[in-house]
N, C-alpha and C. Protein backbone atom coordinates (compact mmCIF):
# COMPACT_ATOMS: atom_id res chain seq x y z
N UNK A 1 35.27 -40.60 88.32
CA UNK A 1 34.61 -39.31 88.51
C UNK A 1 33.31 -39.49 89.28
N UNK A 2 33.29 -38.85 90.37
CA UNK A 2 32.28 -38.92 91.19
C UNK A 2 30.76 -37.82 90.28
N UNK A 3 29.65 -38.21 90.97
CA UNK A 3 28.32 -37.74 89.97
C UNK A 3 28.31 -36.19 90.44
N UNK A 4 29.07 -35.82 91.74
CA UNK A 4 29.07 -34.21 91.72
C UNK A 4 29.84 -33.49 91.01
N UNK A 5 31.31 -34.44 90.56
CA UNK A 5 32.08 -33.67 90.10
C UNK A 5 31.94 -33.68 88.38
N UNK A 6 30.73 -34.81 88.49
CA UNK A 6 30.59 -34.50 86.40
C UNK A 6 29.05 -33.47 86.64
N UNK A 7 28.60 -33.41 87.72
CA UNK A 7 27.63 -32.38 87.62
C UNK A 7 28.33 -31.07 87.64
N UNK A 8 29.57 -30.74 88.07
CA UNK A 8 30.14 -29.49 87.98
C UNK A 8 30.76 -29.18 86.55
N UNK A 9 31.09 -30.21 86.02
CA UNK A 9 31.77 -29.92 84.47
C UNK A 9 30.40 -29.81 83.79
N UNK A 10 29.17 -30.47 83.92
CA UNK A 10 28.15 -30.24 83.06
C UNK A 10 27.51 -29.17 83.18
N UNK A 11 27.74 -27.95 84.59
CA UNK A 11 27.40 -27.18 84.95
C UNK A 11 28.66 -26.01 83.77
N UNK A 12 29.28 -26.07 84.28
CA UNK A 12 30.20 -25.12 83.43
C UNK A 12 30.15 -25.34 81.61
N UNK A 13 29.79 -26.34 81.28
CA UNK A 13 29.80 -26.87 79.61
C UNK A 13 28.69 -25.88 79.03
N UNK A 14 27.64 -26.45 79.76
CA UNK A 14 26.36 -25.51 79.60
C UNK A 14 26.33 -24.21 79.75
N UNK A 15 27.08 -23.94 80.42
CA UNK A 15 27.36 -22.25 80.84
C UNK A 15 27.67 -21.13 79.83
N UNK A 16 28.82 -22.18 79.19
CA UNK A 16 29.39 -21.59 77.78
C UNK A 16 28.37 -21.41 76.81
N UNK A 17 27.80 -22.69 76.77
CA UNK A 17 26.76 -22.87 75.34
C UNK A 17 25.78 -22.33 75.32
N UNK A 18 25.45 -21.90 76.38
CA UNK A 18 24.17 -21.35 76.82
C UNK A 18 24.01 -19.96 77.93
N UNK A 19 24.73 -19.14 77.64
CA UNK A 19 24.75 -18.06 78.38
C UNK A 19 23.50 -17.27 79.03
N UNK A 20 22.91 -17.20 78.09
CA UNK A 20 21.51 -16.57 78.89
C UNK A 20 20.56 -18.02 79.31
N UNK A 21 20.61 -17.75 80.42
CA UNK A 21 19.47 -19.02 80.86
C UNK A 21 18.17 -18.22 82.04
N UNK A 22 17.21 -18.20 80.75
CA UNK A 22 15.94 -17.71 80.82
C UNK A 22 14.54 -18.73 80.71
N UNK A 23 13.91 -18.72 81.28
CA UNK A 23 12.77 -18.99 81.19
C UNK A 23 12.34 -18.22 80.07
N UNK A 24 11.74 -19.65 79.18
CA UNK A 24 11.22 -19.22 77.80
C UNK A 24 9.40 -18.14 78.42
N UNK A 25 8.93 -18.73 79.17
CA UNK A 25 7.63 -18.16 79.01
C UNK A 25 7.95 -16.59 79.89
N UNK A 26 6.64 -16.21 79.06
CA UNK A 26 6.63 -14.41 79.59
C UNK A 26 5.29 -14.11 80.34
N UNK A 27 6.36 -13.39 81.30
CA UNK A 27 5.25 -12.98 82.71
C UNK A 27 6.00 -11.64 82.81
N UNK A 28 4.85 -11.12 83.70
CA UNK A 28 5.73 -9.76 84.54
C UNK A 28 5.36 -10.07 86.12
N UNK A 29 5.18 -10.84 86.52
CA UNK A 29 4.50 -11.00 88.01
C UNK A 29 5.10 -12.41 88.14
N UNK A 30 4.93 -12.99 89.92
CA UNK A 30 4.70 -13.78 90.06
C UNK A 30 3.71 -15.05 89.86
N UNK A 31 2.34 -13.81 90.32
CA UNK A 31 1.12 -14.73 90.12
C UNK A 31 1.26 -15.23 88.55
N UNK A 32 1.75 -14.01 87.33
CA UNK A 32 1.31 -14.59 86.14
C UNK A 32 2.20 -15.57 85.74
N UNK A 33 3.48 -15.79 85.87
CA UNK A 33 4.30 -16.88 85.77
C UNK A 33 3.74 -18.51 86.35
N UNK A 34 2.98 -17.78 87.49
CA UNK A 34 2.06 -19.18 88.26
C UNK A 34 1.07 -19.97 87.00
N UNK A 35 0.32 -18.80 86.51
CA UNK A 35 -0.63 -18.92 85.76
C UNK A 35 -0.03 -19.79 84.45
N UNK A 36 1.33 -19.15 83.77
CA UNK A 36 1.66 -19.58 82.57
C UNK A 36 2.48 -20.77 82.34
N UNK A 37 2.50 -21.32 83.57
CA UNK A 37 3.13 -22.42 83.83
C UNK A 37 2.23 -23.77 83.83
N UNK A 38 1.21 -23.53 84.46
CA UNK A 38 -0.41 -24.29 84.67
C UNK A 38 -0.38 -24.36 83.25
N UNK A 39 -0.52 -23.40 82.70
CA UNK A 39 -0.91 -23.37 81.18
C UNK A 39 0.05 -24.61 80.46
N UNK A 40 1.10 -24.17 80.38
CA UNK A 40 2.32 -25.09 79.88
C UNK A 40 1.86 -26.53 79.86
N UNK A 41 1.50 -26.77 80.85
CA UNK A 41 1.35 -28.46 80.92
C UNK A 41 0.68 -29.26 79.72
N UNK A 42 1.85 -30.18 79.21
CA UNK A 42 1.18 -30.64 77.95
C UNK A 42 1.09 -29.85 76.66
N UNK A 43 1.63 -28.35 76.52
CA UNK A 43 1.22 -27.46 75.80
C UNK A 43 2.60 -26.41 75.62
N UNK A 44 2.82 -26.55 74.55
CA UNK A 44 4.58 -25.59 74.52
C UNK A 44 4.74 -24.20 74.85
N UNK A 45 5.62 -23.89 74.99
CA UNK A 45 5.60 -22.09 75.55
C UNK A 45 5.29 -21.24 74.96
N UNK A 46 5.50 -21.84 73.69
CA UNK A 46 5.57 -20.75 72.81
C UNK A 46 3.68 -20.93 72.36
N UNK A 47 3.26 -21.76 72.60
CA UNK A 47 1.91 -21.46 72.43
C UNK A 47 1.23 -20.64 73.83
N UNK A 48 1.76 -21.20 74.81
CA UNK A 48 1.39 -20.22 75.79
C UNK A 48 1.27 -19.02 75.99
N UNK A 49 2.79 -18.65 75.11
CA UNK A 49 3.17 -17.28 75.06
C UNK A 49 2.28 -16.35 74.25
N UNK A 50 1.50 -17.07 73.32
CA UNK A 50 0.47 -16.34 72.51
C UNK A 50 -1.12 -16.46 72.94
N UNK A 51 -1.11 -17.08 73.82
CA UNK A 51 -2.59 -16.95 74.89
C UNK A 51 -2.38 -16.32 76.08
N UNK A 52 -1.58 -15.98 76.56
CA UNK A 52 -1.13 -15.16 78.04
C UNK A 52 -1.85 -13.69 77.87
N UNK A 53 -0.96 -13.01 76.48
CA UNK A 53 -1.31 -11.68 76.45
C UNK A 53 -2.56 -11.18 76.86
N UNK A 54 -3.82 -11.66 75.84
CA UNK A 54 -5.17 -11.65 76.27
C UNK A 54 -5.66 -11.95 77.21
N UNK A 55 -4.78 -13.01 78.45
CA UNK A 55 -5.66 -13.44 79.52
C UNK A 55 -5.08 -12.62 80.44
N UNK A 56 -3.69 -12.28 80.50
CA UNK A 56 -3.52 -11.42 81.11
C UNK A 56 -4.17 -9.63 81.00
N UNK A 57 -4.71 -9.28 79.86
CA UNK A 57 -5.09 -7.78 79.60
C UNK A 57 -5.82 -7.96 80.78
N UNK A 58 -7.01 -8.94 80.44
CA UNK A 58 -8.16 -9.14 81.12
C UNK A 58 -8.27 -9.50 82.62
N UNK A 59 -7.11 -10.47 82.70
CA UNK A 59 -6.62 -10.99 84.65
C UNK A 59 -5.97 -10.58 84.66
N UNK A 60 -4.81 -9.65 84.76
CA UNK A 60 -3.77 -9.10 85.29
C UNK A 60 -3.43 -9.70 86.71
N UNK A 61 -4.17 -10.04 87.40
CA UNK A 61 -3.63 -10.37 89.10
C UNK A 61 -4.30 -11.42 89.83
N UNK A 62 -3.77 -11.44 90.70
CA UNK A 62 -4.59 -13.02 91.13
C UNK A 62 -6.15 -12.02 91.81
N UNK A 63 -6.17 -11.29 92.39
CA UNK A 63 -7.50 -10.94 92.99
C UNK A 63 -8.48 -10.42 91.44
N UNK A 64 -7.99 -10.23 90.22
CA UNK A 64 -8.83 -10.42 89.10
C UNK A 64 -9.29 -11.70 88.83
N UNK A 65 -8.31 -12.05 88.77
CA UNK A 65 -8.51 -13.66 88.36
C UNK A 65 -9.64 -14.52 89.48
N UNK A 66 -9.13 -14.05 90.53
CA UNK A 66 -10.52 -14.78 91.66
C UNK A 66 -11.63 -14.15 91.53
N UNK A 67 -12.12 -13.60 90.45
CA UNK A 67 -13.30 -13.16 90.41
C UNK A 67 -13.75 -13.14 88.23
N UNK A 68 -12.72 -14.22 88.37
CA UNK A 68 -12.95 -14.37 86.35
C UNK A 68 -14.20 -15.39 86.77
N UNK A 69 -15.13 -15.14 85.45
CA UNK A 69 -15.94 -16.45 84.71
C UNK A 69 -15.73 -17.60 84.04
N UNK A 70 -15.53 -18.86 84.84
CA UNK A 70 -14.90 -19.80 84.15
C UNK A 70 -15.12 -20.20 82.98
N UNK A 71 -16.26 -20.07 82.05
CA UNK A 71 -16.44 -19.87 81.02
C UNK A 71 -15.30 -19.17 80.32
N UNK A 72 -15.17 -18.01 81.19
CA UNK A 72 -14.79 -16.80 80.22
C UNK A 72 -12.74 -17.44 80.07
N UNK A 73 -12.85 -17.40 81.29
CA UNK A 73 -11.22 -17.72 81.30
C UNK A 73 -10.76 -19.12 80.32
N UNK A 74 -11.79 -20.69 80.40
CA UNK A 74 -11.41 -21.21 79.58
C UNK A 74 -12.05 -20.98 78.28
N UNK A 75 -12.82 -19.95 77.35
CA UNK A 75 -12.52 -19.87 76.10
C UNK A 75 -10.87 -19.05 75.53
N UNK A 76 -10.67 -18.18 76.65
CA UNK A 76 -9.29 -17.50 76.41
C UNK A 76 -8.12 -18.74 76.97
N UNK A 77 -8.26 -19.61 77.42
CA UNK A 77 -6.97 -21.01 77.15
C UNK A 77 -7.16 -22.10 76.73
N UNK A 78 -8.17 -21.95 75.84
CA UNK A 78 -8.94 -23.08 75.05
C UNK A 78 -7.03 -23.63 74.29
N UNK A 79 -7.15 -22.77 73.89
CA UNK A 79 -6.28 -23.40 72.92
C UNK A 79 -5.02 -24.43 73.27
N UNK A 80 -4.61 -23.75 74.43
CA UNK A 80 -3.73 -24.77 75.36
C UNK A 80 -3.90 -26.33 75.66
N UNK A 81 -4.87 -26.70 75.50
CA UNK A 81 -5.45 -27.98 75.97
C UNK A 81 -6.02 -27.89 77.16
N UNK A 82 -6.59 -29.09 77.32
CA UNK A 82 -7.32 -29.38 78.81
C UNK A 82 -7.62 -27.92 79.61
N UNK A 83 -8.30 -27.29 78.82
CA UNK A 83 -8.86 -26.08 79.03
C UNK A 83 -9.39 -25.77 80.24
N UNK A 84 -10.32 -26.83 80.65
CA UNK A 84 -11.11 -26.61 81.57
C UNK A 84 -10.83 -27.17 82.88
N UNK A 85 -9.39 -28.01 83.30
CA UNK A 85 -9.07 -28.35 84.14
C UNK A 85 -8.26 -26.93 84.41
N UNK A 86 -7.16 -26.24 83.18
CA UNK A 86 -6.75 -25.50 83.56
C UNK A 86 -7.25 -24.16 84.08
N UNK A 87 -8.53 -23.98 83.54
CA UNK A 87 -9.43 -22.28 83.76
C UNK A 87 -9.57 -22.66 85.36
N UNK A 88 -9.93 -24.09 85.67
CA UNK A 88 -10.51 -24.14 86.87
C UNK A 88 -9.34 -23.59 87.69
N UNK A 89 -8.55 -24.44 87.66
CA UNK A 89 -7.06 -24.43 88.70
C UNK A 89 -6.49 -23.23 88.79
N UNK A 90 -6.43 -22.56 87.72
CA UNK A 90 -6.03 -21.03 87.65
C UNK A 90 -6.87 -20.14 88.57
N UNK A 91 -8.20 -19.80 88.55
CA UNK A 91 -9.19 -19.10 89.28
C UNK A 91 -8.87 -19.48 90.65
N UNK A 92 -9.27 -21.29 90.47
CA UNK A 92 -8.97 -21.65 92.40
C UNK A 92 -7.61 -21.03 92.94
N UNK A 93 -6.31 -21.17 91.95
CA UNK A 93 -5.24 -20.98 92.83
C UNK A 93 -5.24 -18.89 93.21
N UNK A 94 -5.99 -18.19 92.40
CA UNK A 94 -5.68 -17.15 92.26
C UNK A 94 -6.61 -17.05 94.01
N UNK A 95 -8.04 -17.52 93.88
CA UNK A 95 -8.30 -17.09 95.11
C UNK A 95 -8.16 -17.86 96.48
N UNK A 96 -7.31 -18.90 96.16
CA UNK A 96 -6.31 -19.45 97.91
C UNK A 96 -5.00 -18.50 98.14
N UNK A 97 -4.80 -18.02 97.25
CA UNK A 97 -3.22 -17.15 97.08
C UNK A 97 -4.00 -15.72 98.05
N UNK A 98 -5.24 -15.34 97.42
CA UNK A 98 -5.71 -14.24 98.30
C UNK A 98 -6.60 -14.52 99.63
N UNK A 99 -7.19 -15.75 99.94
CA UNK A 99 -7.75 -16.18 101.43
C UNK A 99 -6.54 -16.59 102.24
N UNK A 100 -5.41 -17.15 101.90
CA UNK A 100 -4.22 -17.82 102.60
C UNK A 100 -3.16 -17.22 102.34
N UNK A 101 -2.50 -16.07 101.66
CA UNK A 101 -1.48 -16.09 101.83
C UNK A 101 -1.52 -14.41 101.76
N UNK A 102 -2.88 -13.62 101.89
CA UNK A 102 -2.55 -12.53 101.81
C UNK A 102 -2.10 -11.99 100.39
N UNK A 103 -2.67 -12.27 99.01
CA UNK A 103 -2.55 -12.14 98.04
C UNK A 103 -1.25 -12.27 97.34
N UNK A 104 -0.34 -12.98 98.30
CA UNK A 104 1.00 -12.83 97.78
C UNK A 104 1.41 -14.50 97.33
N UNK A 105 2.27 -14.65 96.23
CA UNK A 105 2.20 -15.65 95.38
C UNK A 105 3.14 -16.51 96.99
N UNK A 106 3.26 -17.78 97.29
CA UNK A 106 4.16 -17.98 97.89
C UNK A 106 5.68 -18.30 98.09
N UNK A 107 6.65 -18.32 98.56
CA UNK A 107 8.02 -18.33 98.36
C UNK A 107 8.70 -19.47 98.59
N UNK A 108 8.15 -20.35 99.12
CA UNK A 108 7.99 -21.74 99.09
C UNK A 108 7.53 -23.29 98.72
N UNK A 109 8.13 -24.36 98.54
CA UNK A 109 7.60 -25.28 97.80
C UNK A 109 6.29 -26.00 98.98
N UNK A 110 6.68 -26.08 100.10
CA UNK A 110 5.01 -26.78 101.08
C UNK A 110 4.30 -26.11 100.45
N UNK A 111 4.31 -24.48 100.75
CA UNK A 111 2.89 -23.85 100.62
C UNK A 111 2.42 -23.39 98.77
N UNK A 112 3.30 -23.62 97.96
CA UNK A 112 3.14 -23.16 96.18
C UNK A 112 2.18 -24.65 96.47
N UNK A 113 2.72 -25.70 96.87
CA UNK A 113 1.79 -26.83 96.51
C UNK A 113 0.60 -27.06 96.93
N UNK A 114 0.19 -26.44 97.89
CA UNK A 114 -1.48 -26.57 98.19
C UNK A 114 -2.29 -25.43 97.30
N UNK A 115 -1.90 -24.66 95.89
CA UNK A 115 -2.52 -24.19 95.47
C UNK A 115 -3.05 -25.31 94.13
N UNK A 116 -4.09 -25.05 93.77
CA UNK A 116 -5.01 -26.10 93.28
C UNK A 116 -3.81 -25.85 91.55
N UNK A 117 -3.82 -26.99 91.18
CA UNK A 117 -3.06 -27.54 89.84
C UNK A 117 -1.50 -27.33 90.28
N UNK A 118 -0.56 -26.90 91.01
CA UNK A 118 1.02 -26.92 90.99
C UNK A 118 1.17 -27.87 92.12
N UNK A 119 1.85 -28.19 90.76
CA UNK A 119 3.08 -29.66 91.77
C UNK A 119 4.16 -28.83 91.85
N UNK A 120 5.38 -29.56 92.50
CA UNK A 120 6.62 -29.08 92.70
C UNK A 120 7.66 -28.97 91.49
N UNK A 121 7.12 -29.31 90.21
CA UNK A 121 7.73 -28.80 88.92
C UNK A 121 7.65 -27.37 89.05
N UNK A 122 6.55 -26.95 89.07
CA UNK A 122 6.11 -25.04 89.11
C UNK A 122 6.06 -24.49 90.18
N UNK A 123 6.32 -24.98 91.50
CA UNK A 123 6.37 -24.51 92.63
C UNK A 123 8.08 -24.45 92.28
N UNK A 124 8.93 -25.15 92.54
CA UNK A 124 10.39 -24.86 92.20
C UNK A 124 10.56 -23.94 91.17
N UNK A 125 10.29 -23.59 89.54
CA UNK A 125 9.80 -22.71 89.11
C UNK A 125 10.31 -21.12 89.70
N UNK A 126 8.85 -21.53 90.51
CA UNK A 126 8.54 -19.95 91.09
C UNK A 126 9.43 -19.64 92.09
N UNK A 127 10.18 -20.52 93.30
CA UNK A 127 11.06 -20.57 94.13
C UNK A 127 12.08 -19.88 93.20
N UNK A 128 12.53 -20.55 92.25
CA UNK A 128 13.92 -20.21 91.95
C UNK A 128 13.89 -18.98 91.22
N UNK A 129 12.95 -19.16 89.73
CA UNK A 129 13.00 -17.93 89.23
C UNK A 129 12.62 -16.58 89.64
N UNK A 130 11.53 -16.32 90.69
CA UNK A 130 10.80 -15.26 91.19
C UNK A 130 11.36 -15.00 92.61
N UNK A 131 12.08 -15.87 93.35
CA UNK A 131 12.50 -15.72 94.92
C UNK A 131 14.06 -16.07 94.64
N UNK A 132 14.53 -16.46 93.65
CA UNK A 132 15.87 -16.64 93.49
C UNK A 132 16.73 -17.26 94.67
N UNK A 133 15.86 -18.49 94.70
CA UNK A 133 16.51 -19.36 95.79
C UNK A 133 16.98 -20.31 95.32
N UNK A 134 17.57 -21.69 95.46
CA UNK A 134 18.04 -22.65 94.79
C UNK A 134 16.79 -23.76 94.59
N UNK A 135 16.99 -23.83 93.55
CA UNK A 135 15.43 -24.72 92.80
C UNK A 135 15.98 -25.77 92.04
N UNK A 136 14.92 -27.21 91.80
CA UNK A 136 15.15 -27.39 90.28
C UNK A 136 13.96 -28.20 89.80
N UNK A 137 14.11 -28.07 88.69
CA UNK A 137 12.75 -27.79 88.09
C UNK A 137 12.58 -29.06 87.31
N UNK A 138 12.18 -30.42 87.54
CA UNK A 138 11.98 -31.76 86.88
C UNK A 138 11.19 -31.45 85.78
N UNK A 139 11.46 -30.79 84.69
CA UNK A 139 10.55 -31.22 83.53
C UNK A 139 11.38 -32.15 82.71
N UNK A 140 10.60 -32.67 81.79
CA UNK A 140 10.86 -33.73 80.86
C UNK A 140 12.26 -34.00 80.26
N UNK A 141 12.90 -32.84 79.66
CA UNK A 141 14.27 -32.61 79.24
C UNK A 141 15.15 -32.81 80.40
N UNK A 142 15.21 -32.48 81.35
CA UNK A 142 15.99 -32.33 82.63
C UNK A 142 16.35 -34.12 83.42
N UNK A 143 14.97 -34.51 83.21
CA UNK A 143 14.97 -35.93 83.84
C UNK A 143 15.73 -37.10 82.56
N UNK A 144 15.81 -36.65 81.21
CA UNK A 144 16.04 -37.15 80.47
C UNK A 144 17.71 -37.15 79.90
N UNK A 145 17.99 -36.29 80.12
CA UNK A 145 19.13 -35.85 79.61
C UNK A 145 20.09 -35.98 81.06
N UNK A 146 19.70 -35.86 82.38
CA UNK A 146 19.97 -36.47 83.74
C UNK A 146 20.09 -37.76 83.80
N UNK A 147 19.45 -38.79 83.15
CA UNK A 147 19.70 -40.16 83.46
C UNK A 147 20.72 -40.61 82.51
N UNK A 148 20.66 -40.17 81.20
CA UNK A 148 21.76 -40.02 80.08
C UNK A 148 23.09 -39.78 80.63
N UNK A 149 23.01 -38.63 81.13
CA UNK A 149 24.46 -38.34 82.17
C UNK A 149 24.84 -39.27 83.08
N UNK A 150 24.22 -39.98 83.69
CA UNK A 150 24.22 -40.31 84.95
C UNK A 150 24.32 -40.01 85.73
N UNK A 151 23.60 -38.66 85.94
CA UNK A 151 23.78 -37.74 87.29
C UNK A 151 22.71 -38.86 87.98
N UNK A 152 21.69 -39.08 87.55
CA UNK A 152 20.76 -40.40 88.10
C UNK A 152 19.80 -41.41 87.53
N UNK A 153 19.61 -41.91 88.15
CA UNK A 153 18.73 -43.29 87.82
C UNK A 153 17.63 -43.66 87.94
N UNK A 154 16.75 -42.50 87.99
CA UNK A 154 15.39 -42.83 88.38
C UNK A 154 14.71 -41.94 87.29
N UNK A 155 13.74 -41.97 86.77
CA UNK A 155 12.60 -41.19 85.85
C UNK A 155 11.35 -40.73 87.06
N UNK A 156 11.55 -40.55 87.67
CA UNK A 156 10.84 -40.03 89.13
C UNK A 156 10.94 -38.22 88.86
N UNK A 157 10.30 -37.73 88.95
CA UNK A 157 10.54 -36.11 88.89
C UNK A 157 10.78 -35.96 90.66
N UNK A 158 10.14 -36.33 91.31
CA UNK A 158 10.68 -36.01 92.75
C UNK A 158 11.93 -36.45 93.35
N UNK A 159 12.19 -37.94 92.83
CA UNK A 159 13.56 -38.32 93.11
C UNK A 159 14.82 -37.39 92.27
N UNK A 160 14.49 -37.41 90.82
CA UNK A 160 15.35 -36.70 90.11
C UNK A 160 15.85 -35.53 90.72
N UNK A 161 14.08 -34.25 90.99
CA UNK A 161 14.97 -32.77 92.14
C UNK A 161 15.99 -33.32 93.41
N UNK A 162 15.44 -34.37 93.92
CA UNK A 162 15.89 -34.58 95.22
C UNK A 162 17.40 -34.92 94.80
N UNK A 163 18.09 -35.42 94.00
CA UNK A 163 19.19 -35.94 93.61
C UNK A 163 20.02 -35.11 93.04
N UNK A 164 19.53 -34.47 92.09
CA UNK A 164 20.64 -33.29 91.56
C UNK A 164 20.65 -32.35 92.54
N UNK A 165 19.09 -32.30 93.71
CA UNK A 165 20.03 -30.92 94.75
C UNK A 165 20.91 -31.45 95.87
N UNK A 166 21.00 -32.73 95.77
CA UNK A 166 22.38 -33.00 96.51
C UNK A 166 24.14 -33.35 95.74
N UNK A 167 23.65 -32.89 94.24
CA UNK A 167 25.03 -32.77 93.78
C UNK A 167 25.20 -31.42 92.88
N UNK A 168 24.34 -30.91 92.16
CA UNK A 168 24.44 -29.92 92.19
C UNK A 168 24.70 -28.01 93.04
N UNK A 169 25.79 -27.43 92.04
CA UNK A 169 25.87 -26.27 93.16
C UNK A 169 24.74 -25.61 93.68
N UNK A 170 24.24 -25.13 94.55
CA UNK A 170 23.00 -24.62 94.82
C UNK A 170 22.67 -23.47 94.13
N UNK A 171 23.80 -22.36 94.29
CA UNK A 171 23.43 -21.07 93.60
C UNK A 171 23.65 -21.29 91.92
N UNK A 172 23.76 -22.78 91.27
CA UNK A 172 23.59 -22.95 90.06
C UNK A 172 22.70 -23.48 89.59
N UNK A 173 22.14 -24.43 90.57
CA UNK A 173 20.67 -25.18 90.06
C UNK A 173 19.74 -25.05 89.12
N UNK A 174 19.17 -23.63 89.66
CA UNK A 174 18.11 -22.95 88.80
C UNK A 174 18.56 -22.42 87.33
N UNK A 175 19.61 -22.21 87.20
CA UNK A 175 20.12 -21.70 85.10
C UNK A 175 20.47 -23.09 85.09
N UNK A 176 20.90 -23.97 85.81
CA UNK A 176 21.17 -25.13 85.36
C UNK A 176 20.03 -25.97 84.21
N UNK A 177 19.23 -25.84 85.46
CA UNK A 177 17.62 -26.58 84.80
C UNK A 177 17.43 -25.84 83.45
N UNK A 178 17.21 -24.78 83.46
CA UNK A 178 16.79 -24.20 82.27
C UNK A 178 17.91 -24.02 80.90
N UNK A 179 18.85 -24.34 81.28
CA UNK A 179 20.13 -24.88 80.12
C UNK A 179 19.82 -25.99 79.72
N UNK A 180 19.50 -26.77 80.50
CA UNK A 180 19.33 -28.65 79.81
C UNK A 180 18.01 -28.49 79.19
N UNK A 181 17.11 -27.64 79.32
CA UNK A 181 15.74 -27.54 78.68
C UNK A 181 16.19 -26.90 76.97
N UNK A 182 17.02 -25.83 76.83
CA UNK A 182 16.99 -25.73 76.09
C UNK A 182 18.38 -26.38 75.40
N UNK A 183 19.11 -26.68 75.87
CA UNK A 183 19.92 -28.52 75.26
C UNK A 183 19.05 -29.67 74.46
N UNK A 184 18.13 -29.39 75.74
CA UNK A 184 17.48 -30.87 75.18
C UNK A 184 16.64 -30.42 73.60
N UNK A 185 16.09 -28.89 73.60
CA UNK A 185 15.58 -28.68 72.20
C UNK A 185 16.60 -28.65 71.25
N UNK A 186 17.30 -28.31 71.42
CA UNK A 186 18.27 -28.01 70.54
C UNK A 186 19.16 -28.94 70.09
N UNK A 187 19.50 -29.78 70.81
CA UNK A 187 20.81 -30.70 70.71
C UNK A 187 20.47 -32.09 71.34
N UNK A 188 20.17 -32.20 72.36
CA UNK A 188 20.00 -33.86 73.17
C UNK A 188 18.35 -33.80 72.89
N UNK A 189 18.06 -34.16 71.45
CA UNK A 189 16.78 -34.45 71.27
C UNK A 189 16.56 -35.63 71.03
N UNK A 190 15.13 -36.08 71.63
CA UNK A 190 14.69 -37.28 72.26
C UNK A 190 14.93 -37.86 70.66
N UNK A 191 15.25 -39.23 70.73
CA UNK A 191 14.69 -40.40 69.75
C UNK A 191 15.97 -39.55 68.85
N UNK A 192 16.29 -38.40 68.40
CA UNK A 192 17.53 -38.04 67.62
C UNK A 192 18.50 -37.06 68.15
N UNK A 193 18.96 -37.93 69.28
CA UNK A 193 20.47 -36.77 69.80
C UNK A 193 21.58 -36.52 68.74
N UNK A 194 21.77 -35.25 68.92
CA UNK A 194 23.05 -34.92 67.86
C UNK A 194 24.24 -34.89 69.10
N UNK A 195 25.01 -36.01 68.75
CA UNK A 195 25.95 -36.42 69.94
C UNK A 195 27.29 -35.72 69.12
N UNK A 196 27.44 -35.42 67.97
CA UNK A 196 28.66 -34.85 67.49
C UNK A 196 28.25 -33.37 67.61
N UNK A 197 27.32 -32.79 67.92
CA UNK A 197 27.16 -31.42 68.53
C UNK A 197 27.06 -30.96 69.94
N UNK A 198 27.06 -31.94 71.02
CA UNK A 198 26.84 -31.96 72.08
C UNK A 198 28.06 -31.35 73.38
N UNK A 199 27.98 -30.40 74.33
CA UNK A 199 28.69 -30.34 74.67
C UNK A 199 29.11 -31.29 75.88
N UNK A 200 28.26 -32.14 76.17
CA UNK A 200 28.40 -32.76 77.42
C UNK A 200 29.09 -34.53 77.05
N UNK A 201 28.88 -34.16 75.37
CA UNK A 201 29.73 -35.42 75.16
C UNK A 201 30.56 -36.33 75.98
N UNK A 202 31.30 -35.64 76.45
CA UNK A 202 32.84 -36.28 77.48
C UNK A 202 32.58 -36.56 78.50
N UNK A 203 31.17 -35.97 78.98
CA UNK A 203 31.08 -36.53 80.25
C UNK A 203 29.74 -37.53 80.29
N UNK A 204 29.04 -37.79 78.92
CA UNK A 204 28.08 -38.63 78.80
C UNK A 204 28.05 -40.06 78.74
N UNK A 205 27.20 -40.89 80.22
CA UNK A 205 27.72 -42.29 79.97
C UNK A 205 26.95 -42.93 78.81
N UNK A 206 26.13 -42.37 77.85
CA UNK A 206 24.95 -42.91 76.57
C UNK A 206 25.43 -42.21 74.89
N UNK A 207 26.81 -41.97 75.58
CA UNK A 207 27.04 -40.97 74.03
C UNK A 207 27.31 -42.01 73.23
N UNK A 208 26.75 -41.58 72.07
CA UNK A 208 26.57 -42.75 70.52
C UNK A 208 27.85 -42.36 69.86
């Protein structure tokens, strides 16, 4: 079995098990998905999800946000961690999004990445989920539960995207990623996989 054609059965396995494939965090915008993603780092969604509300009442948009008090913005994401790298990066990216791109979040991975704190984890992200283009999104679960498979062999987040988007379907990529995220909570969990609950069993070269 070639690594595209067990990426297509792992594509369909997941499909079943996992029908809705959503992005856990809540936005109504682009910019704020930008924002709640920054946040994320190091810091679970679901805690995110309970510091957004308030920062959003208050920033609603990136041209608010380019004019927050960094003070003000990191006591409202204190809680997230690394507060103050993130208040910063948030403000900076809100006002390069409005000097460079015409206030509009961008639709691309070159230009998502010259905004201050997103790498191409949250630039793909925003590609796929908000522009609904073919993305994929290297977080932790994805690269982990990918080398398990043997879709690949590297713990590289850039090699990893670069590899599954040459075997993965394109217009599946993006629910793809976000199926193995919530696989990996649920079922292919680190240090204790439940391999007799797993659907990718049959096609796993690490199944116990």
């Amino acid at each position: 079995m070639t690594k595209k054609e067990r990426a297509e059965l792992c594509v369909e396995a997941l499909k079943k098990e996992y029908p809705e494939a959503l992005c856990s965090l809540q936005y109504s915008d682009p910019f704020q998905l930008l924002v709640a993603t920054r946040l994320s780092a190091q810091c679970t969604d679901a805690r995110v999800n309970l510091v957004t509300p308030d920062l959003f009442a208050k920033y609603p948009t990136a041209e608010k946000m380019s004019k927050a008090n960094l003070s003000d913005v990191e006591n409202l994401v204190h809680s997230c961690g690394f507060y103050h790298a993130k208040a910063k990066d948030i403000i900076g990216a809100a006002k390069r999004i409005l000097e460079n791109f015409d206030g509009k979040v961008p639709d691309n991975i070159d230009d998502l990445t010259t905004l201050p704190g997103v790498g191409r984890k949250t630039a793909n992200l925003i590609v796929g989920d908000v522009y609904k283009k073919p993305a994929v999104v290297a977080d932790t679960h994805l690269i982990r539960i990918s080398n398990l498979l043997g879709l690949v062999d590297t713990k590289d987040p850039k090699k990893v995207e670069l590899e599954l988007k040459k075997i993965l379907p394109p217009e599946e990529s993006n629910d793809f990623c976000h199926r193995m995220v919530l696989h990996g909570r649920a079922v292919c969990i680190a240090r204790r996989p439940q391999c007799d609950k797993c659907c990718l069993y049959e096609y796993c070269k690490n199944r116990k």
